[in-house]
N, C-alpha and C. Protein backbone atom coordinates (compact mmCIF):
# COMPACT_ATOMS: atom_id res chain seq x y z
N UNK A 1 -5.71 83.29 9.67
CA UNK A 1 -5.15 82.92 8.40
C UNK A 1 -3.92 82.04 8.55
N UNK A 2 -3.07 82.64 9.44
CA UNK A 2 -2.17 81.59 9.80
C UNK A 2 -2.24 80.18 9.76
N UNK A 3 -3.37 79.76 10.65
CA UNK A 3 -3.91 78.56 10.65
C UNK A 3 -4.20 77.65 9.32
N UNK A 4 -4.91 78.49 8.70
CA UNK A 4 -5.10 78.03 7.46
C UNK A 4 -3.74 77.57 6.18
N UNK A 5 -2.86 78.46 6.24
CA UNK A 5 -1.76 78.04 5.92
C UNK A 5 -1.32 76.80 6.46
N UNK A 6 -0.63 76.65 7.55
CA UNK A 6 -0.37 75.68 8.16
C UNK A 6 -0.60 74.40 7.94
N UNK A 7 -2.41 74.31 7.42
CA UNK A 7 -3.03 72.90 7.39
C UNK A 7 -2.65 72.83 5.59
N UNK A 8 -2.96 74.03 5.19
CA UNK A 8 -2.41 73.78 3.49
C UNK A 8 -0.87 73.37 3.47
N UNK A 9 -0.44 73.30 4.28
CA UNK A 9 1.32 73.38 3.89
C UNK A 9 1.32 71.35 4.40
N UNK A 10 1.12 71.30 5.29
CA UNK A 10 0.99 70.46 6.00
C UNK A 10 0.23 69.18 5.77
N UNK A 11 -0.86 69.52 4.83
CA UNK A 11 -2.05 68.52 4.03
C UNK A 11 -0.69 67.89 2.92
N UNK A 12 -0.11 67.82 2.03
CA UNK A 12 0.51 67.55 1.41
C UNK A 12 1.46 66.43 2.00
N UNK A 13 2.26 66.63 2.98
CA UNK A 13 3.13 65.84 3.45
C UNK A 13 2.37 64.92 4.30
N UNK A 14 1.24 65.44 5.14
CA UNK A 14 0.68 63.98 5.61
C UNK A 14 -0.02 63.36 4.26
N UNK A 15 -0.17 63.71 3.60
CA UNK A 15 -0.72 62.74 1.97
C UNK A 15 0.01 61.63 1.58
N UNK A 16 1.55 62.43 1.64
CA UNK A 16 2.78 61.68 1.19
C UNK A 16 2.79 60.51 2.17
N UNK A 17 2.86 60.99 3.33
CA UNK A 17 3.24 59.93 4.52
C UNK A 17 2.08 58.86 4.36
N UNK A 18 0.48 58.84 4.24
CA UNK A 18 -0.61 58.13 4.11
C UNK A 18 -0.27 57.52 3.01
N UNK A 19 0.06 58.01 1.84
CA UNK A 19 0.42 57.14 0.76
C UNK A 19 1.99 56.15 0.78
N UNK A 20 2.76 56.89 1.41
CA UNK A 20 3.92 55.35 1.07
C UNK A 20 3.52 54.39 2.52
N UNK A 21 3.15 54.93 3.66
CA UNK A 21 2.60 54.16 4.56
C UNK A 21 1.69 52.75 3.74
N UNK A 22 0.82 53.36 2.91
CA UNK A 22 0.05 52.18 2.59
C UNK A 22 0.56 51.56 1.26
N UNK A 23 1.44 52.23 0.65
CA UNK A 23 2.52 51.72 -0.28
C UNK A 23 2.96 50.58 0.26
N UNK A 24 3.78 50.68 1.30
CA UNK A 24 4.63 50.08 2.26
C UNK A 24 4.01 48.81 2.65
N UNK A 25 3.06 48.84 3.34
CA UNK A 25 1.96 47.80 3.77
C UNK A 25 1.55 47.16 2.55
N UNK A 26 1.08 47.33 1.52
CA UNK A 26 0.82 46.77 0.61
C UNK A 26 2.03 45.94 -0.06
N UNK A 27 3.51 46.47 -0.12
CA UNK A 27 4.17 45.74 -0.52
C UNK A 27 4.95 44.96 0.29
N UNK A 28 4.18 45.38 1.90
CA UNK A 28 4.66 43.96 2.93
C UNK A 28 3.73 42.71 2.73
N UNK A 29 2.61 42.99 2.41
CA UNK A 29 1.33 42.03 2.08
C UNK A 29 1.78 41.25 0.60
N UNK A 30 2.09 41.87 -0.42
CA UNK A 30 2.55 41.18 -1.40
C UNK A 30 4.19 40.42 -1.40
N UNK A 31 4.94 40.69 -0.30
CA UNK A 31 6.00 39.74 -0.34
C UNK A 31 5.86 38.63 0.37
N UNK A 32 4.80 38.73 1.46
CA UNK A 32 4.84 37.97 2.71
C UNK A 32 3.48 36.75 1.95
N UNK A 33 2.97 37.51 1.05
CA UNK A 33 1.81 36.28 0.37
C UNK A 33 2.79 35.52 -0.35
N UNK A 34 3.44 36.43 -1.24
CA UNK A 34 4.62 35.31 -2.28
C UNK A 34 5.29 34.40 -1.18
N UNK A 35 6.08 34.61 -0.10
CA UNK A 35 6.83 33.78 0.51
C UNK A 35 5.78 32.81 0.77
N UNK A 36 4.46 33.21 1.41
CA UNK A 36 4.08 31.44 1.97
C UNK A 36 3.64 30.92 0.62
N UNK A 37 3.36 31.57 -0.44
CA UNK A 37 2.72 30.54 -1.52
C UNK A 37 4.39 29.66 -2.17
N UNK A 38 5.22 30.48 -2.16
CA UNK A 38 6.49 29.43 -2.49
C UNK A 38 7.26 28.76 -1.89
N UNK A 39 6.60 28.92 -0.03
CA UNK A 39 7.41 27.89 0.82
C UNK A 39 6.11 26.77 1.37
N UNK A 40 4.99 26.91 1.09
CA UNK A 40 3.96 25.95 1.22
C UNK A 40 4.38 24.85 -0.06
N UNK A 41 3.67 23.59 0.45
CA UNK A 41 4.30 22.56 -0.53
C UNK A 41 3.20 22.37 -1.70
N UNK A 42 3.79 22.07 -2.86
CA UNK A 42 2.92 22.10 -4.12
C UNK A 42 2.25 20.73 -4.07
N UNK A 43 1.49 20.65 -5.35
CA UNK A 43 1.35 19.11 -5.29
C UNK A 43 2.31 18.75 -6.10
N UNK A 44 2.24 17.60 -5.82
CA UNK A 44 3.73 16.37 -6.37
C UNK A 44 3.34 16.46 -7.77
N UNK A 45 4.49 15.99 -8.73
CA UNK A 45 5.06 15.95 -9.91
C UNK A 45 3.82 14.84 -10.48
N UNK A 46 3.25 14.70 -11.43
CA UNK A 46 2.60 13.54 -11.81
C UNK A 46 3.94 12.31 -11.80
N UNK A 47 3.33 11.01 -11.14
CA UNK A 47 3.94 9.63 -10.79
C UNK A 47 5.05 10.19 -10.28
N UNK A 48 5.26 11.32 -9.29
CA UNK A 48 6.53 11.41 -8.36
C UNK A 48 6.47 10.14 -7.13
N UNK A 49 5.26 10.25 -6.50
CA UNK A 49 4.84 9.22 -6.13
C UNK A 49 5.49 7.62 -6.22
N UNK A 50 4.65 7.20 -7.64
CA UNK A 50 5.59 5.97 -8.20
C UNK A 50 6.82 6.28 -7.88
N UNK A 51 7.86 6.53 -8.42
CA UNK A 51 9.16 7.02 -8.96
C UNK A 51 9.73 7.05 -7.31
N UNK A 52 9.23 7.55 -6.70
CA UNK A 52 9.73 7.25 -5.32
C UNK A 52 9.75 5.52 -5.07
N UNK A 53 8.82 5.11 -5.02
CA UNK A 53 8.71 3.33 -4.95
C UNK A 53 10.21 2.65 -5.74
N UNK A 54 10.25 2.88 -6.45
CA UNK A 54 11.90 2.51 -7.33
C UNK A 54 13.10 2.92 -6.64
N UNK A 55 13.27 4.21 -5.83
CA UNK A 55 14.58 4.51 -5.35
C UNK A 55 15.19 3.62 -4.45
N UNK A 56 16.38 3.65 -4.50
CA UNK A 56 17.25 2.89 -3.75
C UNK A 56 18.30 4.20 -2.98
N UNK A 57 18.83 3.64 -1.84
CA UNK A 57 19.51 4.29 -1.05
C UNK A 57 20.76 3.54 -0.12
N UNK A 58 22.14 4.31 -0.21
CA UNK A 58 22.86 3.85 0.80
C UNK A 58 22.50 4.03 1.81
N UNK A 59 22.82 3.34 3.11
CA UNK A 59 22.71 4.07 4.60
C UNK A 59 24.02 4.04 4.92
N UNK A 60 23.95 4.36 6.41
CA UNK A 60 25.33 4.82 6.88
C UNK A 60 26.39 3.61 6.87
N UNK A 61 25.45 2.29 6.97
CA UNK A 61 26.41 1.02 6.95
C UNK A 61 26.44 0.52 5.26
N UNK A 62 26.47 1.33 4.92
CA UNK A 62 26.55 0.19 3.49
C UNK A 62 25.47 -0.67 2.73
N UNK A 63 24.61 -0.33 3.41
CA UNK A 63 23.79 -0.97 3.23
C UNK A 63 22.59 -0.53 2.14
N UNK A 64 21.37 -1.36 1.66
CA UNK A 64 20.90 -0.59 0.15
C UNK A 64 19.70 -0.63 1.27
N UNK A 65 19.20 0.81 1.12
CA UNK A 65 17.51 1.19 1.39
C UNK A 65 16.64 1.20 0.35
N UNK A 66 15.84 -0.10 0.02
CA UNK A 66 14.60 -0.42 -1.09
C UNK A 66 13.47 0.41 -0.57
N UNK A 67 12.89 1.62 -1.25
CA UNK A 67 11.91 2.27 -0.79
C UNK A 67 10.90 1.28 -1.13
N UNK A 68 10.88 0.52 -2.27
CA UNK A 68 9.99 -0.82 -2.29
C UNK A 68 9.23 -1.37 -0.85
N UNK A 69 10.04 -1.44 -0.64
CA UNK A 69 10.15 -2.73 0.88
C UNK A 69 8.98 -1.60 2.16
N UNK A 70 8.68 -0.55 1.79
CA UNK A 70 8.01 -0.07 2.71
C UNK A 70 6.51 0.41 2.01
N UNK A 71 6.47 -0.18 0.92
CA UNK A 71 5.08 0.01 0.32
C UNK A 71 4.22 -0.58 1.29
N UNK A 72 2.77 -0.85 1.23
CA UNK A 72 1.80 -1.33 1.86
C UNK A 72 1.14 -0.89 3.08
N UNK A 73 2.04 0.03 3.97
CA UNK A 73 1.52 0.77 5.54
C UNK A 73 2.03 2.20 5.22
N UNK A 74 1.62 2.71 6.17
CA UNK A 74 1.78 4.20 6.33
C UNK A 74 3.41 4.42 6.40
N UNK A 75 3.77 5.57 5.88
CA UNK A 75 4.94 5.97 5.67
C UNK A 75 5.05 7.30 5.33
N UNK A 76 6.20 7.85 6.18
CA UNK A 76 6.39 9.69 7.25
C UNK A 76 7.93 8.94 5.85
N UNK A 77 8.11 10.11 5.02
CA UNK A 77 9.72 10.37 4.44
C UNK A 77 9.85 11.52 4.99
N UNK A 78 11.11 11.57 5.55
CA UNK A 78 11.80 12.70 6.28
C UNK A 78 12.77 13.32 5.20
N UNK A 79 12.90 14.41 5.07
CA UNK A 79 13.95 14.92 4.04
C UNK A 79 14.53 16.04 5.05
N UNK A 80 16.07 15.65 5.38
CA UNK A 80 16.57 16.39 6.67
C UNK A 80 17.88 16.67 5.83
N UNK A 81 19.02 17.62 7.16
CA UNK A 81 20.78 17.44 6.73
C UNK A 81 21.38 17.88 8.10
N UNK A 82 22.07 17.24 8.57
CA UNK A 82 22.68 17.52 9.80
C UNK A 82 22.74 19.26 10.21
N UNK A 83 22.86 19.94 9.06
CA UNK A 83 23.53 21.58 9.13
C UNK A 83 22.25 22.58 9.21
N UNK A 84 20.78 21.92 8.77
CA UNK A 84 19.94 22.35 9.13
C UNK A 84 19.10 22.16 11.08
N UNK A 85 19.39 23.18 11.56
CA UNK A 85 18.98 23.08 12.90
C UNK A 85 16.96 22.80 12.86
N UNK A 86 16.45 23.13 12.70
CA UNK A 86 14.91 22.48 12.75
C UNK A 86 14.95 21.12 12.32
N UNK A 87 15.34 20.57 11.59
CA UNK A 87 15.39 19.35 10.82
C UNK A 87 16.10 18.73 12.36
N UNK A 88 17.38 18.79 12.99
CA UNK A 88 17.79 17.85 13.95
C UNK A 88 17.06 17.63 15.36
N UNK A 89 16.46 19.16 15.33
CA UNK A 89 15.86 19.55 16.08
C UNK A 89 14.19 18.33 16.16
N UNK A 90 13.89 17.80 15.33
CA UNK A 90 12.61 16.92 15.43
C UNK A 90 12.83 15.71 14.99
N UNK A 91 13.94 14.97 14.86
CA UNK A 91 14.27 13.67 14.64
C UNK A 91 14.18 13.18 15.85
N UNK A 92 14.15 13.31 17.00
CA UNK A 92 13.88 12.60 18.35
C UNK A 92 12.40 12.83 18.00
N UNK A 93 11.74 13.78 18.25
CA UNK A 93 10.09 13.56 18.04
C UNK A 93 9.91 13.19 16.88
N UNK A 94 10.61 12.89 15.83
CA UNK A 94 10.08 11.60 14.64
C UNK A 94 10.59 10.03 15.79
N UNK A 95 11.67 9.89 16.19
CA UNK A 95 12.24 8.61 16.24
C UNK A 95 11.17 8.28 18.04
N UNK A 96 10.82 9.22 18.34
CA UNK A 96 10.09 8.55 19.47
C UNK A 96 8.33 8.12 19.30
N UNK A 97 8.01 8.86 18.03
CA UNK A 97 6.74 8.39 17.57
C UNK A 97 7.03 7.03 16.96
N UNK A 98 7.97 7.12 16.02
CA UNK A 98 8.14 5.71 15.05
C UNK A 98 8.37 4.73 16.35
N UNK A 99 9.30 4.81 17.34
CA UNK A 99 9.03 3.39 18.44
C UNK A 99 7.79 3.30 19.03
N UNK A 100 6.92 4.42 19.55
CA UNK A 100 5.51 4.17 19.89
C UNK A 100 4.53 3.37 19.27
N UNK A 101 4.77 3.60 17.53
CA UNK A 101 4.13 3.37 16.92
C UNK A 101 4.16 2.03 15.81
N UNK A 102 5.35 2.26 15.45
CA UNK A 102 5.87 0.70 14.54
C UNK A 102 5.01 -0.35 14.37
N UNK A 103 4.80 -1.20 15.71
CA UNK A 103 4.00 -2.07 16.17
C UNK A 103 2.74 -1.83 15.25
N UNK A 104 2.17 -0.66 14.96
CA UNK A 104 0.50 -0.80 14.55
C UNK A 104 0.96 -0.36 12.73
N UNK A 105 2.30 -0.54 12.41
CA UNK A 105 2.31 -0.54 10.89
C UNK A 105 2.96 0.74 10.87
N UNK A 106 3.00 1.30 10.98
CA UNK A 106 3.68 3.10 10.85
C UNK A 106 5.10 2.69 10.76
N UNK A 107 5.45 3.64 9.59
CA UNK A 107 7.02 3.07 9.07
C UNK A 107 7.56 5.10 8.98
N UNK A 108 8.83 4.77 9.18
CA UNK A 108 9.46 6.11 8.65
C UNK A 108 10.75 5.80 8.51
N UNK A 109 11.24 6.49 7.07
CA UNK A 109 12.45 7.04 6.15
C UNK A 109 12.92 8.18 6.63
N UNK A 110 14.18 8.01 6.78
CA UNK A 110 14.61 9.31 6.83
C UNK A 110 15.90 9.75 5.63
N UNK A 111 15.68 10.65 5.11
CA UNK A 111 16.73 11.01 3.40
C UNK A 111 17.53 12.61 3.97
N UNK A 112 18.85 12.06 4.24
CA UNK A 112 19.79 12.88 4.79
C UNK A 112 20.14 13.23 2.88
N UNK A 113 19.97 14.71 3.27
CA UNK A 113 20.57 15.59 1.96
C UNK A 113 21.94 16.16 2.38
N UNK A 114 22.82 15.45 2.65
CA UNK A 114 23.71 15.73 3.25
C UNK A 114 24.85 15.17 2.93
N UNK A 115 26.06 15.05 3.27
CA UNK A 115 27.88 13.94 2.92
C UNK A 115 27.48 13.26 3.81
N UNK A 116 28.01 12.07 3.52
CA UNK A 116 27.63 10.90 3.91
C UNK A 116 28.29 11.26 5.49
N UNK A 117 29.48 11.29 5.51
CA UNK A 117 30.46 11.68 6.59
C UNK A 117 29.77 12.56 7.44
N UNK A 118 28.95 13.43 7.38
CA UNK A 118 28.41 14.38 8.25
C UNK A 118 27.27 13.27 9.44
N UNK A 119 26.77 12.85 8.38
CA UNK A 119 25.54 12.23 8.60
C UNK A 119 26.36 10.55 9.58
N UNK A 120 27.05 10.50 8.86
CA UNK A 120 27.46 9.29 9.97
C UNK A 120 27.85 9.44 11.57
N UNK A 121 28.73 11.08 11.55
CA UNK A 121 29.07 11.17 12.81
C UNK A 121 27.82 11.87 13.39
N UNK A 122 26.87 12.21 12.88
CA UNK A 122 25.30 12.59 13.62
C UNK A 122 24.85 11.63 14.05
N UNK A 123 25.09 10.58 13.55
CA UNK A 123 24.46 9.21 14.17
C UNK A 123 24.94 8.59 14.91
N UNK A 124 26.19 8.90 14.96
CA UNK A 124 26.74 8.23 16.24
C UNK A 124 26.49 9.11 17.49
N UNK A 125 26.11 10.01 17.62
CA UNK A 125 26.24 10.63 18.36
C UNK A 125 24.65 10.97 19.24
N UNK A 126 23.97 11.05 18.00
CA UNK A 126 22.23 10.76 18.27
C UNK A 126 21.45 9.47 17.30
N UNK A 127 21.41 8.90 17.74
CA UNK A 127 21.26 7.15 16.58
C UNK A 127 19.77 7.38 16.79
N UNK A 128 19.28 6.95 15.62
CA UNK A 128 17.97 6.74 15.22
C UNK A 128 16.97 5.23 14.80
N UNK A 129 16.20 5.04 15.62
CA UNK A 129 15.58 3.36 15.38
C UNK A 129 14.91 3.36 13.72
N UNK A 130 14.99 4.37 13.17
CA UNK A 130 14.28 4.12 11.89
C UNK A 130 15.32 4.32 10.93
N UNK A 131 14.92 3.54 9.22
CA UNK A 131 16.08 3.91 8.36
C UNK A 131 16.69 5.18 7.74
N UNK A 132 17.62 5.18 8.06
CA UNK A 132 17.98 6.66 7.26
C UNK A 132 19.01 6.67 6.07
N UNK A 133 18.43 6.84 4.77
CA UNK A 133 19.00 6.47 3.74
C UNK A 133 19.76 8.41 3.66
N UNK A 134 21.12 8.18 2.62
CA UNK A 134 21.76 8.96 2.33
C UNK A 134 21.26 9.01 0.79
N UNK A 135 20.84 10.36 0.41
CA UNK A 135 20.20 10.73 -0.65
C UNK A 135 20.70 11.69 -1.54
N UNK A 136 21.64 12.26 -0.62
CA UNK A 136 22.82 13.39 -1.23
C UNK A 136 21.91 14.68 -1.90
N UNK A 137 22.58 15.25 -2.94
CA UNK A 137 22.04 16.10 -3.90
C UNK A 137 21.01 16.16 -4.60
N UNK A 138 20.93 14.69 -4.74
CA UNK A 138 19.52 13.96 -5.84
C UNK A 138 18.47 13.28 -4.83
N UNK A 139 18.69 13.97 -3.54
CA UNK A 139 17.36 13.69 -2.48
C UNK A 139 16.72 14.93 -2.60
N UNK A 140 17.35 16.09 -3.24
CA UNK A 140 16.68 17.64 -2.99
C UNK A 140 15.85 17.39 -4.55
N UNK A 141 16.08 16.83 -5.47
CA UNK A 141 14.96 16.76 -6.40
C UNK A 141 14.06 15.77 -6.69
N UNK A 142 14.40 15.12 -5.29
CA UNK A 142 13.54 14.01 -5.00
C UNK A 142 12.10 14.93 -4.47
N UNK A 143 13.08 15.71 -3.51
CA UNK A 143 11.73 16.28 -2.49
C UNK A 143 11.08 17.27 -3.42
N UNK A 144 11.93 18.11 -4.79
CA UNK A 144 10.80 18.90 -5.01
C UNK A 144 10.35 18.00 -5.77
N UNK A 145 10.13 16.97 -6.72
CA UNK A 145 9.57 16.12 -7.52
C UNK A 145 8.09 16.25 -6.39
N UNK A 146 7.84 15.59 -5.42
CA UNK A 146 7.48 15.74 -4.35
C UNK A 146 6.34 16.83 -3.63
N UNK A 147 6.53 18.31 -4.11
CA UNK A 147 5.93 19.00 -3.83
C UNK A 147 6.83 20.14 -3.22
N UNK A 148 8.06 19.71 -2.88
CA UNK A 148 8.74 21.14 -2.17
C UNK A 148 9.38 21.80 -3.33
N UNK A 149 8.98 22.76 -3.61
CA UNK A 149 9.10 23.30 -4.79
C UNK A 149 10.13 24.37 -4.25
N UNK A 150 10.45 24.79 -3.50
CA UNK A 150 11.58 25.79 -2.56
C UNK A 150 12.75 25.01 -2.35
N UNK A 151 12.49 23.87 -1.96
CA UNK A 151 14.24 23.14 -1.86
C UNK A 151 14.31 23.21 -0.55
N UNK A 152 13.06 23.20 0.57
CA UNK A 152 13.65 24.03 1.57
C UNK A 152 13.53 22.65 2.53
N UNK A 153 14.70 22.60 4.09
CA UNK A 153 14.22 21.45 4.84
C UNK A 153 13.85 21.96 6.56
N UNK A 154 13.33 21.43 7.01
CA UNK A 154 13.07 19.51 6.46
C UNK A 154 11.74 20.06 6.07
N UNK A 155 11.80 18.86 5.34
CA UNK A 155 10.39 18.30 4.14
C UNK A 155 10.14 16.95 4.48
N UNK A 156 8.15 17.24 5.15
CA UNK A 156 8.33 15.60 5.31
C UNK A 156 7.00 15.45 4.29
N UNK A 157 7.03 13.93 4.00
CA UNK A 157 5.51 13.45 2.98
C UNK A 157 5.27 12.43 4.05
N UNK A 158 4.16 12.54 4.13
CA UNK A 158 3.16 11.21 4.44
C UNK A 158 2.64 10.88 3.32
N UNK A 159 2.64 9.28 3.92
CA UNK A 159 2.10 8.55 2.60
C UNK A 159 0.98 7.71 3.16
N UNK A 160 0.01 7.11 2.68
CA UNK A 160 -1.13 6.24 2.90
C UNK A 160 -0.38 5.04 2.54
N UNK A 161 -1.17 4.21 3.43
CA UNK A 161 -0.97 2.59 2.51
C UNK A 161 -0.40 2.13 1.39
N UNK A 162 -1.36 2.51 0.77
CA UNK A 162 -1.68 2.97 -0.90
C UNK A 162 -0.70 3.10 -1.74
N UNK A 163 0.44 4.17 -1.03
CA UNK A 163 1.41 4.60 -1.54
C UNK A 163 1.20 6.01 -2.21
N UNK A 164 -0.01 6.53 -2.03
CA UNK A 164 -0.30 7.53 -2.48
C UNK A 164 0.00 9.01 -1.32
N UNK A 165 0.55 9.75 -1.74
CA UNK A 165 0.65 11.43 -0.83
C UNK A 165 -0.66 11.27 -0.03
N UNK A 166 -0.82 11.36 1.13
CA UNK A 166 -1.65 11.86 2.33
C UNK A 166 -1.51 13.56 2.63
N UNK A 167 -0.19 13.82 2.56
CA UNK A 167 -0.11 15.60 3.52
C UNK A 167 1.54 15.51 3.07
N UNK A 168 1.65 16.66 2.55
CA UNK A 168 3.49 17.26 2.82
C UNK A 168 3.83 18.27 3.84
N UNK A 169 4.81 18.49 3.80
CA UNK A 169 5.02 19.83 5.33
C UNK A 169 6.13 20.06 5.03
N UNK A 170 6.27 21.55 4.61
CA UNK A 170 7.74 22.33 4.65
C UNK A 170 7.48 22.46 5.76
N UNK A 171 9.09 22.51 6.54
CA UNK A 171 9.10 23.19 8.20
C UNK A 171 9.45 21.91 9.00
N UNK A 172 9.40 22.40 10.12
CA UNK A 172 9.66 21.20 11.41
C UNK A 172 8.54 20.37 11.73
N UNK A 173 8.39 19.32 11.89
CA UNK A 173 6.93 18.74 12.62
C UNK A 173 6.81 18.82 14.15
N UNK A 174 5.32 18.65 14.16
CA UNK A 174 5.13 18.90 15.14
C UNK A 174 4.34 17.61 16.02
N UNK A 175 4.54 17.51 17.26
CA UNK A 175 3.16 16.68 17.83
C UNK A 175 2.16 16.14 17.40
N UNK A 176 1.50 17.62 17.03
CA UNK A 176 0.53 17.61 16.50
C UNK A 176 -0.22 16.72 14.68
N UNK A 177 1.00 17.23 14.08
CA UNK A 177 1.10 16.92 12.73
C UNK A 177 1.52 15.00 12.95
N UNK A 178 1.93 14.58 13.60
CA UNK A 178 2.14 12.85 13.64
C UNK A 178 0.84 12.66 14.29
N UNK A 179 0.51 13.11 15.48
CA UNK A 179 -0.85 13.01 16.10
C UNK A 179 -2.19 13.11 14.99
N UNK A 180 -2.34 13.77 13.81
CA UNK A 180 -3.34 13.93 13.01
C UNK A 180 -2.92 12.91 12.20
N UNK A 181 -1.58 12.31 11.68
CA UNK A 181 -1.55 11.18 10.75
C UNK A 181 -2.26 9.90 11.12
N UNK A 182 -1.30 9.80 12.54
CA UNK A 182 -2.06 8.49 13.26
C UNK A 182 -3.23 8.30 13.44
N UNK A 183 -3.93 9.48 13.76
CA UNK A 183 -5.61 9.10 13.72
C UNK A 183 -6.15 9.38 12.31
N UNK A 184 -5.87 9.80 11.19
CA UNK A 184 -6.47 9.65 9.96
C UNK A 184 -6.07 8.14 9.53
N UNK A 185 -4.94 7.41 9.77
CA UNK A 185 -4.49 6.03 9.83
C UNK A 185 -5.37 4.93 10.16
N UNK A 186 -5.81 5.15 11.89
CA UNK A 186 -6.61 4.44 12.52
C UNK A 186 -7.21 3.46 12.58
């Protein structure tokens, strides 16, 4: 009889434990789905697209960046800020594809969400062969216009020819991810 007690006393609390256990799990499954569905990139704003073609940008020299001027070939917009480490972390593997590649039409922007001042002494320090326009505050509702609906960086868009969205990417790029542009390019 003893025994029998035991498993009656005992049935209850492993119940409890089976139930918030799968409580638990279930509400690791429902936070961890919300996070990638609100850090995966949306689709773009209707004519965010366009509306990008119109912007203008300082760079570090003074100078005006016509997103115009890069219509017609493929085009990687980088949406970076010096203070984000992944973002600095793949501007050499952006700036060593864009010299590989230039030559066959492949263009890339880069939109520092950042003080201008930050971004200037980043460049002196690691200089980049492609343009990098200063976009400030109103580059972060550029990018969610865009599809990054999180705000989060870096955020890059590929663009077709066309001028039309090809692929967005919250997160760092990879190899891989310039390696699949260039050959959908081809």
């Amino acid at each position: 009889m003893k025994d029998n007690r035991r498993m009656t006393s005992e049935s209850p609390t492993q119940a409890r434990r089976l139930w918030l256990t799968a409580a638990g799990a279930a509400a690791a499954l429902t936070g961890a789905g919300l996070a990638w569905w609100r850090l995966e990139p949306h689709a773009a704003l209707p004519g965010a697209d366009h509306a990008l073609w119109t912007q203008r940008f300082e760079t570090v020299s003074a100078d005006s960046l016509n997103m115009a001027d890069f219509r017609g070939k493929p085009l990687l917009v980088n949406f970076w800020a010096t203070w984000c480490p992944p973002c600095v972390e793949e501007l050499p593997l952006i700036d060593a594809f864009w010299r590989e590649h230039q030559a066959h039409g492949f263009q890339v922007v880069a939109l520092a969400i950042d003080q201008p001042s930050a971004v200037r002494r980043f460049l002196a320090k690691q200089p980049l062969g492609f343009p990098v326009g200063l976009a400030g505050l109103g580059g972060t509702e550029l990018a969610k216009t865009l599809g990054n609906a999180a705000g989060g960086l870096p955020f890059s868009v590929f663009f077709n020819a066309d001028g039309s969205i090809w692929r967005q990417k919250l997160g760092q790029l990879s190899k891989d991810d310039l390696a699949q542009w260039r050959a959908t390019r081809a």
